[in-house]
Protein backbone atom coordinates (compact mmCIF):
# COMPACT_ATOMS: atom_id res chain seq x y z
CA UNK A 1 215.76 108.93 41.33
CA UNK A 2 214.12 109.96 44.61
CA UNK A 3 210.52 109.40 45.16
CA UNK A 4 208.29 106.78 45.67
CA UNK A 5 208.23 103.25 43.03
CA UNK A 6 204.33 103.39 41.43
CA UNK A 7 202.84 99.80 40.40
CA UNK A 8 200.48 100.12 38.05
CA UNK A 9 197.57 98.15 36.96
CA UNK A 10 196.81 97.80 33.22
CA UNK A 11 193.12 96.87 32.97
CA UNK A 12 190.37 98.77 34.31
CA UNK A 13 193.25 101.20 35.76
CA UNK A 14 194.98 102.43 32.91
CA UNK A 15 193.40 101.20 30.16
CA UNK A 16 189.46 100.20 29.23
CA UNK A 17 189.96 96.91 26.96
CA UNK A 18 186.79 95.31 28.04
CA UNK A 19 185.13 95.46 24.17
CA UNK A 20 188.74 93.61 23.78
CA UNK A 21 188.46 90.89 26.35
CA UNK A 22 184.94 90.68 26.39
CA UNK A 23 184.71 89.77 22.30
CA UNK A 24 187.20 87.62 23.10
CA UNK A 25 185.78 85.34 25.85
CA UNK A 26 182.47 85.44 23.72
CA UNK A 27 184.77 83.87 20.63
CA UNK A 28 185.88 81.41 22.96
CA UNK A 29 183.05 80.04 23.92
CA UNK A 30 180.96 79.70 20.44
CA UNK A 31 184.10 77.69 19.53
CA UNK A 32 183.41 75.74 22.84
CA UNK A 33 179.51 75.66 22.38
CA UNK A 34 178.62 77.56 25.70
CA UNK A 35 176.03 79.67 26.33
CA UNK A 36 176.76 83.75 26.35
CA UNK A 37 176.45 84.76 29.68
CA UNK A 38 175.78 88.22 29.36
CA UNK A 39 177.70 91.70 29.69
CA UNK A 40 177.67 91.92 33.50
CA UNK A 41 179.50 88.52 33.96
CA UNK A 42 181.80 89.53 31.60
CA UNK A 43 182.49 93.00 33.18
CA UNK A 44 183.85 90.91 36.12
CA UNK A 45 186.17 88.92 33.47
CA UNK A 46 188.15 92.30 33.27
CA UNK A 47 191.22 92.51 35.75
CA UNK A 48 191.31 88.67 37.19
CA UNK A 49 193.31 85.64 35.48
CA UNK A 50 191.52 84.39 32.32
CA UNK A 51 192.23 81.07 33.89
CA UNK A 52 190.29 81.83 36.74
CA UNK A 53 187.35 83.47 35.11
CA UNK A 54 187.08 80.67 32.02
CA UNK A 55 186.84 78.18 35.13
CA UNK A 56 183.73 80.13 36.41
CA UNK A 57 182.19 80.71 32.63
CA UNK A 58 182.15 76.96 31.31
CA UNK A 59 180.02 74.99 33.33
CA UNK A 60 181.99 71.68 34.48
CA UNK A 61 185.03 72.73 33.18
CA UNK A 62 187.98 70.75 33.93
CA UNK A 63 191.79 72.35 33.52
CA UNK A 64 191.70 70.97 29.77
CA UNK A 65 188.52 73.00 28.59
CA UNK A 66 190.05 75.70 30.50
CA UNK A 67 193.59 75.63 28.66
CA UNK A 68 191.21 75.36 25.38
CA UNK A 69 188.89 77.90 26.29
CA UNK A 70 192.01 80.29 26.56
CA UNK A 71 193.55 78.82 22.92
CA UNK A 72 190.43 80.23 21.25
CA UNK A 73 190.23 83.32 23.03
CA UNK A 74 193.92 84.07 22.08
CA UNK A 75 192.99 83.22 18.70
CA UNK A 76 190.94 86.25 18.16
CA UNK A 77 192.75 88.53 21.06
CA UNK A 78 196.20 88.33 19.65
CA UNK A 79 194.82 90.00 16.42
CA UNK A 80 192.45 92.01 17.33
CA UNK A 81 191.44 91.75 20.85
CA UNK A 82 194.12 93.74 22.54
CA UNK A 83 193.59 96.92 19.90
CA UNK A 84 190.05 97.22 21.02
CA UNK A 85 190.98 99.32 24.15
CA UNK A 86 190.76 102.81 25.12
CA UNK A 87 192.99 105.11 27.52
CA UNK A 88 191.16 106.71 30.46
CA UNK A 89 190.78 110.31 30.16
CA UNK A 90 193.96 112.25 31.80
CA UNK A 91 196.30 109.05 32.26
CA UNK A 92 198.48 109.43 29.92
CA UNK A 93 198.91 113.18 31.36
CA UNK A 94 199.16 111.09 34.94
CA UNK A 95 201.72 109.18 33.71
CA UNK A 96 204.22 111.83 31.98
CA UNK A 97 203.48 113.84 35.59
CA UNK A 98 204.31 111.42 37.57
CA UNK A 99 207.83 110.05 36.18
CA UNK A 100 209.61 112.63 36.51
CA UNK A 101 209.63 112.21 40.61
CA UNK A 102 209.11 108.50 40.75
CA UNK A 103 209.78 105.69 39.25
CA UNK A 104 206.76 103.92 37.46
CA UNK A 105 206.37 99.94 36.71
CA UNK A 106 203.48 98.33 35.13
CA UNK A 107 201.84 94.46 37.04
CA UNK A 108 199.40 93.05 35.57
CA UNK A 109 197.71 89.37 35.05
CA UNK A 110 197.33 90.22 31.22
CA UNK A 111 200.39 88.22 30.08
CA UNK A 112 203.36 90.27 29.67
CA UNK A 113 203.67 90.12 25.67
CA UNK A 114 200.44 92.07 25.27
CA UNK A 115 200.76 93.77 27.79
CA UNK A 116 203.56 95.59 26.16
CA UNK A 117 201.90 95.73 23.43
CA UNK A 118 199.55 98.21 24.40
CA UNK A 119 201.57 99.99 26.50
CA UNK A 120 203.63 100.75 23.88
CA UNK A 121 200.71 101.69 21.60
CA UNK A 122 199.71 104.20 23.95
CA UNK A 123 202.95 105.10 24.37
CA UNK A 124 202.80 104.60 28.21
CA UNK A 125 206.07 102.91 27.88
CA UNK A 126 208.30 106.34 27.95
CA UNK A 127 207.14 106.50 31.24
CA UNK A 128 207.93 102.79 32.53
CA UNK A 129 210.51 101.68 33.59
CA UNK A 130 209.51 97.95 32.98
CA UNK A 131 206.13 95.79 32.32
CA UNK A 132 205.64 93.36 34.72
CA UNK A 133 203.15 90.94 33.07
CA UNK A 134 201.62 87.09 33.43
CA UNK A 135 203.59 84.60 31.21
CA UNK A 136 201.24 82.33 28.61
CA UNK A 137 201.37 79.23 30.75
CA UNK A 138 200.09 80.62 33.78
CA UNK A 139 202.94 80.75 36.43
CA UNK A 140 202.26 84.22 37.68
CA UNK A 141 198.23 84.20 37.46
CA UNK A 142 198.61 85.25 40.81
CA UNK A 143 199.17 88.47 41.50
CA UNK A 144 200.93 88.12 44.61
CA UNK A 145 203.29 85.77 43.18
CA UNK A 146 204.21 88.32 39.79
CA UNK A 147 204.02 91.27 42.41
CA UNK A 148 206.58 89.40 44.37
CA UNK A 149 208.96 89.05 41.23
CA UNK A 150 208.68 92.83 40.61
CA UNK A 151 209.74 94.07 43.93
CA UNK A 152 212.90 91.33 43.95
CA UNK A 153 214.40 91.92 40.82
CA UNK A 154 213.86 95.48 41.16
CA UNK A 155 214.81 95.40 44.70
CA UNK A 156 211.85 97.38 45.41
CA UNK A 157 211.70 98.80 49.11
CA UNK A 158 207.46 98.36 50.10
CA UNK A 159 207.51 101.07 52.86
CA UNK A 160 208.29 103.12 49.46
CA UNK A 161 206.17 101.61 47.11
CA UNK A 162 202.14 101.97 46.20
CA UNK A 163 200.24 99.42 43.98
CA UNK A 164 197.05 101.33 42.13
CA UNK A 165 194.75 99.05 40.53
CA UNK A 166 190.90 98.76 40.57
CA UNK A 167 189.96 95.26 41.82
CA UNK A 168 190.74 93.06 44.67
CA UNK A 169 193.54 91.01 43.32
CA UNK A 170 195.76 94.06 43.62
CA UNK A 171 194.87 95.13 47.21
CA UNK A 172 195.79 91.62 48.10
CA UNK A 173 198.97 91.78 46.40
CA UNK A 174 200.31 94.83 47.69
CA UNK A 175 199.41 93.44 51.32
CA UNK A 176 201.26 90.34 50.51
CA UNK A 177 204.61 92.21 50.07
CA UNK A 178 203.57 95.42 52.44
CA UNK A 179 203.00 98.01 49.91
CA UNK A 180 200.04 100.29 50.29
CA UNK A 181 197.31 100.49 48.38
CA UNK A 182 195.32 102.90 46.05
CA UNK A 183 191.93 101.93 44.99
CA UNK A 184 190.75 103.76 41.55
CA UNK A 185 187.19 104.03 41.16
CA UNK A 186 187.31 104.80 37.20
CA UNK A 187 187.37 101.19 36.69
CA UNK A 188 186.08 97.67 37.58
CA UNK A 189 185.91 97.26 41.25
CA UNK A 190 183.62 99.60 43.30
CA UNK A 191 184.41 100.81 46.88
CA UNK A 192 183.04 97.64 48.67
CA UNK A 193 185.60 95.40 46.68
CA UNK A 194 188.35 97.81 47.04
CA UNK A 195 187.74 98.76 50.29
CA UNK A 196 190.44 97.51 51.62
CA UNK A 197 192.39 99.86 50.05
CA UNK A 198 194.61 102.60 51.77
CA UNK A 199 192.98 105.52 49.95
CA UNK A 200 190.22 105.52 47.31
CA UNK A 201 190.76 108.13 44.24
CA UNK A 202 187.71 109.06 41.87
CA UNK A 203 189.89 110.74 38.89
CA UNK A 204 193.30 111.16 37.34
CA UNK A 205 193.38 113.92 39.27
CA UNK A 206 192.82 113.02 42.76
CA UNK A 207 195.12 109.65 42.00
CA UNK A 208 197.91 112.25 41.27
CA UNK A 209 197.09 114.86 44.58
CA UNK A 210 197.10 111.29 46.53
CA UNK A 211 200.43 110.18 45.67
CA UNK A 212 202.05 113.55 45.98
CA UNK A 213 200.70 113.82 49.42
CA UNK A 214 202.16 111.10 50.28
């Protein structure tokens, strides 16, 4: 296929599984005995490594609470957490566009077996060509590092390749391994944290017009 390879974001870019995540983290930590700390600092929970946000929710916590912390919040997000998500309006339209001209992956740090999950609930995956996800123990966390597998095995050329994703974790990895980089302003980051980006889109829409421009 000619065209350009698309890396998508799941969380905040595709999806809207914040009610997901968020009940989630908030199981977690009853089990743990910490305090709730409130819808906004679980807003920015949406899009980085649980490992990394757990670490800034539990005051004191060592890597043990953390791994712990994350056992509970599985408990509830393997049954129910990762249904409680919603498509944004016109993706799915986005998506069916845009394969036919390029070829479309999936990176994100939501580990890879839910990740599919949902995409395949959505039915994103007819439009994939594979889901790139984190693994349960926390090897790719970083999304340089799992950006960095996709574009080997795939033998991904960057000066052909654009990573879309809404927070800062994804400008950084498409700048690790020279793609460039779409900001989308439907989801979690806002144009200061993703201002880094190449181009900044506002809907489906524009996303689409961006990447057929070129």
């Amino acid at each position: 296929m000619t065209g350009r390879t698309l890396v998508f974001d799941l969380d905040g870019t595709l999806s809207d599984n914040y009610e997901g995540i968020a009940g989630s983290i908030r199981h977690a930590l009853v089990r743990l005995g910490a305090p709730d700390p409130g819808d906004a600092a679980l807003r920015a929970c949406v899009g980085p490594p649980l490992r990394e946000s757990f670490a800034r929710l539990v005051p004191g916590a060592d890597a043990a609470i953390v791994e712990t912390a994350i056992g509970h919040y599985r408990e509830r997000y393997r049954e129910l957490g990762w249904r409680e998500n919603v498509v944004y309006a016109g993706v799915g339209e986005l998506l069916a566009s845009l394969a036919r001209d390029h070829t479309l992956y999936v990176c994100t740090s939501k580990p890879e077996v839910f990740a599919s999950r949902i995409v395949t609930r959505f039915g994103f995956d007819a439009h994939l060509a594979r889901v790139y996800g984190a693994d349960l123990a926390g090897t790719y966390d970083d999304k340089r590092k799992l950006l960095g597998r996709l574009v080997g095995e795939e033998r991904v050329e960057p000066a052909k390749a654009t990573m879309i994703g809404d927070r800062h974790h994804d400008l950084a990895a498409a700048r690790a391994h020279g793609l460039r980089a779409i900001g989308v302003l439907w989801g979690y980051g806002d144009a200061e944290e993703l201002a880094g980006a190449d181009r900044l889109v506002a809907t489906p829409s524009e996303l689409e017009e961006a990447i057929r421009a070129g």
